[in-house]
PDB file of N, CA and C in Angstrom:
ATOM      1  N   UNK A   1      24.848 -39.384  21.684  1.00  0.00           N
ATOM      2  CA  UNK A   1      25.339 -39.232  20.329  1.00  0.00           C
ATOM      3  C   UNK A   1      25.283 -40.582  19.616  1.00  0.00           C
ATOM      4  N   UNK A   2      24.346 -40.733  18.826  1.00  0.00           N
ATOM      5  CA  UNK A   2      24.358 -42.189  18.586  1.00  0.00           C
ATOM      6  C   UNK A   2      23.993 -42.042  16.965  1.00  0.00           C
ATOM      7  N   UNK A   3      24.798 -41.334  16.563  1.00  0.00           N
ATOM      8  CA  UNK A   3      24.664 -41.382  14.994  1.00  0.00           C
ATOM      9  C   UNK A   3      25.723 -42.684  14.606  1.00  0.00           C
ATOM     10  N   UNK A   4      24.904 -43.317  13.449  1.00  0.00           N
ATOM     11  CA  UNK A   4      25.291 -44.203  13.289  1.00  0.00           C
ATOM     12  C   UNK A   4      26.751 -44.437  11.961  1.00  0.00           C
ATOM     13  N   UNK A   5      27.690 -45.170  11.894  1.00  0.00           N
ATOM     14  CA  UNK A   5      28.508 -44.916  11.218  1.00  0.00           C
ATOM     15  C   UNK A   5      28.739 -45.652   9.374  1.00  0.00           C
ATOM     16  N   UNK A   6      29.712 -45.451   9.022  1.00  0.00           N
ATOM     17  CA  UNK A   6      31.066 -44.943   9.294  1.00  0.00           C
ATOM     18  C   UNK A   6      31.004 -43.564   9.615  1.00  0.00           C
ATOM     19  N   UNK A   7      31.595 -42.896  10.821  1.00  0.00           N
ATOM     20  CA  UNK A   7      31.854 -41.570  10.496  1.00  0.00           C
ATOM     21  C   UNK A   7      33.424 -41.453  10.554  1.00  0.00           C
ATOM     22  N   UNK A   8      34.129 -39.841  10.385  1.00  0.00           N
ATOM     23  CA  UNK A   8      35.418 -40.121  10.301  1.00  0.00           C
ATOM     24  C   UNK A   8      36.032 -38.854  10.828  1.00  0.00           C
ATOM     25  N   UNK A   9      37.269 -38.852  11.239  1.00  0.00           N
ATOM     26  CA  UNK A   9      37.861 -38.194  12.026  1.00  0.00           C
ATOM     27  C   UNK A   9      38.457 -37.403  11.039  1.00  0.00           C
ATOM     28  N   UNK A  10      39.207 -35.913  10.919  1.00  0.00           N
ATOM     29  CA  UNK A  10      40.124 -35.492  10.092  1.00  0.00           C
ATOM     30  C   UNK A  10      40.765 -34.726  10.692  1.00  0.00           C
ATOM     31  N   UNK A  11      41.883 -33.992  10.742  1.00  0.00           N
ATOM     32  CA  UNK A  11      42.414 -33.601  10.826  1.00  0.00           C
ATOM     33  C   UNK A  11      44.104 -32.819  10.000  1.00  0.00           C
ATOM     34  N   UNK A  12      44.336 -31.724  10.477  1.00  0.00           N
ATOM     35  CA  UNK A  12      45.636 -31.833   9.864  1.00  0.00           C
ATOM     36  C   UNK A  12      47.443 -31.537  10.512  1.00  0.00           C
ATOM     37  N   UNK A  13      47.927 -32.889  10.316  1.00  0.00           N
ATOM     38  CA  UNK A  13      49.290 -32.969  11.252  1.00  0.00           C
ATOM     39  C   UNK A  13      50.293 -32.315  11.023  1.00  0.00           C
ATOM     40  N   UNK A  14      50.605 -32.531   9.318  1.00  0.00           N
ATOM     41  CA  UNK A  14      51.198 -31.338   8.970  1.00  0.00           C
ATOM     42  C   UNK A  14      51.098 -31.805   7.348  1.00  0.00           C
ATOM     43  N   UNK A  15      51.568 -30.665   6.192  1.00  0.00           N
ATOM     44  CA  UNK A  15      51.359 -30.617   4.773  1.00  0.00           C
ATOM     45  C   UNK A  15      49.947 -30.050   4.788  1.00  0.00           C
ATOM     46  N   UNK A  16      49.799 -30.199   3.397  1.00  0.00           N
ATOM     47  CA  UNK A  16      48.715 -29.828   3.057  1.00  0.00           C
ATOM     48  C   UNK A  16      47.321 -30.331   3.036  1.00  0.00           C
ATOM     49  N   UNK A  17      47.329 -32.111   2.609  1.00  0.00           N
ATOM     50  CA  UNK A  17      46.467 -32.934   3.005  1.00  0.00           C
ATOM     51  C   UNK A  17      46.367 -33.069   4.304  1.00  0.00           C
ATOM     52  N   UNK A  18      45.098 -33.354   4.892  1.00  0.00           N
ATOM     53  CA  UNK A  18      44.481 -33.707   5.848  1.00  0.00           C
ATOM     54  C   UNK A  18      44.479 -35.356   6.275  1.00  0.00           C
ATOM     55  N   UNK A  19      44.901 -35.526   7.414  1.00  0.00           N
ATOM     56  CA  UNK A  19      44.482 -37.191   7.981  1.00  0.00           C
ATOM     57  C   UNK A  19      43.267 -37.413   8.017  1.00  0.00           C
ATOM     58  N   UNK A  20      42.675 -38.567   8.019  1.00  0.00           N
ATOM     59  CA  UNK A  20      41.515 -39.096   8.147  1.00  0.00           C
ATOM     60  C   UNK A  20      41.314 -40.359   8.982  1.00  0.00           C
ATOM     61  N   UNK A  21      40.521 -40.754  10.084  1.00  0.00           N
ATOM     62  CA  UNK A  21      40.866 -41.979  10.606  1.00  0.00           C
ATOM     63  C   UNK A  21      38.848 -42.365  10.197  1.00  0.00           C
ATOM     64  N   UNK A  22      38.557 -43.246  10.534  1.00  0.00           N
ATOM     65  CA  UNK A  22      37.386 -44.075  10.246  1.00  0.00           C
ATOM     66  C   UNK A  22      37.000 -44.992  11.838  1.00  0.00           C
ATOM     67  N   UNK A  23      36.120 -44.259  11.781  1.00  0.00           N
ATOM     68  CA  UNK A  23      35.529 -45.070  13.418  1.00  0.00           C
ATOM     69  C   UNK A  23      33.838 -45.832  12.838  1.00  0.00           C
ATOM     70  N   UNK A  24      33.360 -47.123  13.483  1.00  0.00           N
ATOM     71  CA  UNK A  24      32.326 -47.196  13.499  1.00  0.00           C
ATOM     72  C   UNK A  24      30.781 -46.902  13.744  1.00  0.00           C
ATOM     73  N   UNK A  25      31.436 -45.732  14.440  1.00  0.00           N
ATOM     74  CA  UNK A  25      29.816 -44.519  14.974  1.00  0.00           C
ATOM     75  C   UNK A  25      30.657 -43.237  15.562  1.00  0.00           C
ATOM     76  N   UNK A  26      29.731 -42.419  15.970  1.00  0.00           N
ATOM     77  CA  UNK A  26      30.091 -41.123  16.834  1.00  0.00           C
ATOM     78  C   UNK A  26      30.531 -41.294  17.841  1.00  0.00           C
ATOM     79  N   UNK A  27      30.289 -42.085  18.674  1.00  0.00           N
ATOM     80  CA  UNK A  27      30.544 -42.073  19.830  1.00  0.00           C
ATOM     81  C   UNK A  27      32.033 -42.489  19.749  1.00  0.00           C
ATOM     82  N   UNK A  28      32.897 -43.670  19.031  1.00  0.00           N
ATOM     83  CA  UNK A  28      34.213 -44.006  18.721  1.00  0.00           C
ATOM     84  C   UNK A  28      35.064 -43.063  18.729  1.00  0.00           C
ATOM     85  N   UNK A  29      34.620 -42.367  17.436  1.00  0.00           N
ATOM     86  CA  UNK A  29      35.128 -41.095  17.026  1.00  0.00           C
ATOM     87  C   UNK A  29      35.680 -39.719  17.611  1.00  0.00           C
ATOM     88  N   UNK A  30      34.305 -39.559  19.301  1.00  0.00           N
ATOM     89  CA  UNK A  30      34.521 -38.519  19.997  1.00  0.00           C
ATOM     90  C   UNK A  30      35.347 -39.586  20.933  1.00  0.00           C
ATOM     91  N   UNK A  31      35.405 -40.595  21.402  1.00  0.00           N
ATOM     92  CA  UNK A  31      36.207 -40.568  22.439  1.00  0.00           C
ATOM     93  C   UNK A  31      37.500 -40.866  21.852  1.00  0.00           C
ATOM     94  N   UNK A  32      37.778 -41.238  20.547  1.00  0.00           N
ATOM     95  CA  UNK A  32      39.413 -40.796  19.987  1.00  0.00           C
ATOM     96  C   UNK A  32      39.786 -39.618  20.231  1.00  0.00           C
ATOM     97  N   UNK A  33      38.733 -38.032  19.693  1.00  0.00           N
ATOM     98  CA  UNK A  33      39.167 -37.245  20.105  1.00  0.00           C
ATOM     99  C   UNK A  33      39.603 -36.778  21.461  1.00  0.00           C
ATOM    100  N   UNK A  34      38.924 -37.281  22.526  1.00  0.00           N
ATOM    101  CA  UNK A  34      38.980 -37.044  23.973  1.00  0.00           C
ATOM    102  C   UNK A  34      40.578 -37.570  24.371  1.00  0.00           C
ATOM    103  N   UNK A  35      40.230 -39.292  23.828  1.00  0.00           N
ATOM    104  CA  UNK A  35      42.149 -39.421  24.241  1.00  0.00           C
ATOM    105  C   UNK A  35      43.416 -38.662  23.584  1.00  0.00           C
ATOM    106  N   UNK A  36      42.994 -38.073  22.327  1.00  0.00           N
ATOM    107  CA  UNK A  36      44.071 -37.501  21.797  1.00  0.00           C
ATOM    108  C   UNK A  36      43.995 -35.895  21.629  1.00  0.00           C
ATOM    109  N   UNK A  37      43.384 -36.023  22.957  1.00  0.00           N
ATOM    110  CA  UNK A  37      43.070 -33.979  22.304  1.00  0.00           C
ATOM    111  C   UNK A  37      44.535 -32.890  23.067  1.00  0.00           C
ATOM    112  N   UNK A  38      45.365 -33.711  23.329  1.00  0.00           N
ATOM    113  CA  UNK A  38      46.277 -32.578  23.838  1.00  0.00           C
ATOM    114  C   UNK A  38      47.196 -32.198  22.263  1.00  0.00           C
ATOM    115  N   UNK A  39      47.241 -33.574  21.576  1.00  0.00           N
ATOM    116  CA  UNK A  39      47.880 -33.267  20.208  1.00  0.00           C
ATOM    117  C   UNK A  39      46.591 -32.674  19.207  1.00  0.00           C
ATOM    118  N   UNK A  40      45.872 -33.450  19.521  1.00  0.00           N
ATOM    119  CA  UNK A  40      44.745 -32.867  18.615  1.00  0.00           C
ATOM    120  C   UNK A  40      44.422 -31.413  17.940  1.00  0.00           C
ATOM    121  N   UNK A  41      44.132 -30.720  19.409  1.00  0.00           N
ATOM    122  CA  UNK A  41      43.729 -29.387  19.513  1.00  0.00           C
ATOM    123  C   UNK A  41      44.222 -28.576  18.641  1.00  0.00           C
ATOM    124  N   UNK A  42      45.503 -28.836  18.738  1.00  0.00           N
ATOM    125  CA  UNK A  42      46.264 -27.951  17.689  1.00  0.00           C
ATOM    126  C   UNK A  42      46.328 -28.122  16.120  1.00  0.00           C
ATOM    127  N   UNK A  43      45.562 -29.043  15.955  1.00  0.00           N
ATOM    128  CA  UNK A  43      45.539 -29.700  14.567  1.00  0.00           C
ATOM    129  C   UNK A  43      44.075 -29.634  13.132  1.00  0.00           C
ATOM    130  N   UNK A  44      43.338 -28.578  13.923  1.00  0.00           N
ATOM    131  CA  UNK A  44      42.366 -28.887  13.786  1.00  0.00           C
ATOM    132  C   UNK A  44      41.494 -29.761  13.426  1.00  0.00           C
ATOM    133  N   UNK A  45      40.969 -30.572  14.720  1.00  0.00           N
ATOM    134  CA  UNK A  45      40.221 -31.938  14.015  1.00  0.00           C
ATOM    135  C   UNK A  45      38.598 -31.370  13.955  1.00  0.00           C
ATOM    136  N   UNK A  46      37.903 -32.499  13.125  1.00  0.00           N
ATOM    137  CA  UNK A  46      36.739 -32.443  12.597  1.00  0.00           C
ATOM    138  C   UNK A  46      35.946 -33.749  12.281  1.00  0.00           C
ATOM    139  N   UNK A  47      34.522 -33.897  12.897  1.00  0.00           N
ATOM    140  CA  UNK A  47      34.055 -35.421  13.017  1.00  0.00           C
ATOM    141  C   UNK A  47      33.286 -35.279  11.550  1.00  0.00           C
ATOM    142  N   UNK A  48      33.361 -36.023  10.613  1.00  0.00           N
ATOM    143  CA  UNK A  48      32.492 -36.037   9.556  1.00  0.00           C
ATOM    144  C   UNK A  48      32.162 -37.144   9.559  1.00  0.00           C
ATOM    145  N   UNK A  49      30.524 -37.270   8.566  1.00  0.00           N
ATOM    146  CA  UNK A  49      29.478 -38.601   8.615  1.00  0.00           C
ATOM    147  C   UNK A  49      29.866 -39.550   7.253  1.00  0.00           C
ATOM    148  N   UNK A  50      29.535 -40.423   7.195  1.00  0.00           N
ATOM    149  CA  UNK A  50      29.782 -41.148   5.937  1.00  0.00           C
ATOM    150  C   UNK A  50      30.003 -40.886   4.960  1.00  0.00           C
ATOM    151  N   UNK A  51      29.247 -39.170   4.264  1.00  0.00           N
ATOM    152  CA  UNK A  51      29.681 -39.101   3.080  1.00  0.00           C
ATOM    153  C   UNK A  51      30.264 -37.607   3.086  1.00  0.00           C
ATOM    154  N   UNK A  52      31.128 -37.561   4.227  1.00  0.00           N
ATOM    155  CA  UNK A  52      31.769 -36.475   4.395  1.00  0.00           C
ATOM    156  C   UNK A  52      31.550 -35.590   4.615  1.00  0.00           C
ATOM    157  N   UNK A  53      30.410 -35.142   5.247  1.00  0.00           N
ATOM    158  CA  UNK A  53      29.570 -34.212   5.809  1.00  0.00           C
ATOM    159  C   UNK A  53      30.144 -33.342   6.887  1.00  0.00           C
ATOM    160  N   UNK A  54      30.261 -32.574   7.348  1.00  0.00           N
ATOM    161  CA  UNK A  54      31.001 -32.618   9.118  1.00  0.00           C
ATOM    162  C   UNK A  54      29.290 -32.360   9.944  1.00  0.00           C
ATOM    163  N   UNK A  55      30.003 -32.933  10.765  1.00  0.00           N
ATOM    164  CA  UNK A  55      28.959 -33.368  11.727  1.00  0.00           C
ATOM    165  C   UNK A  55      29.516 -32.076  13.515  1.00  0.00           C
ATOM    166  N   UNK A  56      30.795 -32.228  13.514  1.00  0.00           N
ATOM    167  CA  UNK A  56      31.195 -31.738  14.348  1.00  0.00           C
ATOM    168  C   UNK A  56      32.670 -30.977  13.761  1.00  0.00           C
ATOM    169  N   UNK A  57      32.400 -29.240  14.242  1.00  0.00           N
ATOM    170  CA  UNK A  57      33.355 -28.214  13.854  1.00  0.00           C
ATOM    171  C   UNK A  57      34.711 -28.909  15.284  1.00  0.00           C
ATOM    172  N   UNK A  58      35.661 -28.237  14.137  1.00  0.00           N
ATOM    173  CA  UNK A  58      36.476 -27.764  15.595  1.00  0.00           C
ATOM    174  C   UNK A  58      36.103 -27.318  16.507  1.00  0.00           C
ATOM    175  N   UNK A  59      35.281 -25.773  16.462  1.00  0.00           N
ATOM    176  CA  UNK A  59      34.890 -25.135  17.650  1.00  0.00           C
ATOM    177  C   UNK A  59      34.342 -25.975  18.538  1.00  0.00           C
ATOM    178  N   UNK A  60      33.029 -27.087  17.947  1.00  0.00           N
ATOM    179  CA  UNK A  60      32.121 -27.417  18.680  1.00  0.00           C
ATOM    180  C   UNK A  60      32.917 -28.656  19.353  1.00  0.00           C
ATOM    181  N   UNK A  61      34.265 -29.095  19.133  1.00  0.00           N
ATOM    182  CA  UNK A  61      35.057 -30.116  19.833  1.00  0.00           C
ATOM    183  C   UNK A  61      35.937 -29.800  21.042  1.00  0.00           C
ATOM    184  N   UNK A  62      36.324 -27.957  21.064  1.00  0.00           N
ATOM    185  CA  UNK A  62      37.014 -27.309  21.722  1.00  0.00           C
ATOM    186  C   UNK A  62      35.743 -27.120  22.884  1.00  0.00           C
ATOM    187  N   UNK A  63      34.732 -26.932  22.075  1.00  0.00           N
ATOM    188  CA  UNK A  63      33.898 -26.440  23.553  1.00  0.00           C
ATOM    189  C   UNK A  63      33.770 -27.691  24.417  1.00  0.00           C
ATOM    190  N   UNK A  64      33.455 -28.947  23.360  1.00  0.00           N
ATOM    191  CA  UNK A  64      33.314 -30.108  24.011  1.00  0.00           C
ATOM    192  C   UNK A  64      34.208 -30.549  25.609  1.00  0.00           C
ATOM    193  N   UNK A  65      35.364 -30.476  24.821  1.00  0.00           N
ATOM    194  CA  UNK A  65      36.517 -30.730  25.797  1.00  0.00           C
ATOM    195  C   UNK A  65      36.861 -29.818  27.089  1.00  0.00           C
ATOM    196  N   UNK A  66      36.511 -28.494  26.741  1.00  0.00           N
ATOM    197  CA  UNK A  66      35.961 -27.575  27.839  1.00  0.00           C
ATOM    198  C   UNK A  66      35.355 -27.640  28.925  1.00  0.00           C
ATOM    199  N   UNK A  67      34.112 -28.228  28.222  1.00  0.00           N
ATOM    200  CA  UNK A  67      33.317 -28.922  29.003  1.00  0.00           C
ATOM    201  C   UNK A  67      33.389 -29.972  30.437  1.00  0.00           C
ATOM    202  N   UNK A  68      33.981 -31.090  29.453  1.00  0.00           N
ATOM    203  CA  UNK A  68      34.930 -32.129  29.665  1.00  0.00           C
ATOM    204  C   UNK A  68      35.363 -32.249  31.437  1.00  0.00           C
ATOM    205  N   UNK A  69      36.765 -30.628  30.797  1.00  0.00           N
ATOM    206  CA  UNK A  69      37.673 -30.368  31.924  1.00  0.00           C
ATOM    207  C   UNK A  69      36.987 -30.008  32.995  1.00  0.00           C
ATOM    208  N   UNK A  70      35.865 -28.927  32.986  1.00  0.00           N
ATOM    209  CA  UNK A  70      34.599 -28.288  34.061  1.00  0.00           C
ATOM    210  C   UNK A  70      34.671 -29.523  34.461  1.00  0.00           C
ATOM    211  N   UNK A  71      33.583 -30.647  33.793  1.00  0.00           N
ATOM    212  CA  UNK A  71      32.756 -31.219  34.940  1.00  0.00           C
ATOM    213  C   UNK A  71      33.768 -32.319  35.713  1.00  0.00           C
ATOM    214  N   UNK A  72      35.623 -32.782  35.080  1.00  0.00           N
ATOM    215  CA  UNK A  72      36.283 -33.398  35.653  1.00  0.00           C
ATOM    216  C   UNK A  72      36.890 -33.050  36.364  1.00  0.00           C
TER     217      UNK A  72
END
């Protein structure tokens, strides 16, 4: 995964607006999600590219981590 950045994290913790964090590439970005996916999950997060694009659904972060758990 080597898209290059800013890309950015979003999510929502609670209200109506959404959080946003800012990582320097994809790869940053997914392993924030990896350390924080027990709060995460429930929050729906979402990796978007510089100009806010999403790059990565929830779903495709749930499967990720799925994954994850299999091969650990």
């Amino acid at each position: 995964m080597s898209i290059q950045g800013p890309v950015h994290l979003r999510w929502r913790a609670s209200g109506a607006a959404p959080e946003t964090e800012t990582f320097p590439d994809l790869d940053a970005a997914f392993d924030a999600v990896e350390e924080r996916w027990e709060t995460l999950q429930h929050q729906a997060p979402q990796i978007l590219d510089s100009r806010k694009i999403l790059l990565i659904s929830t779903e495709q972060l749930k499967a990720a981590m799925v994954e994850e758990e299999d091969a650990g």
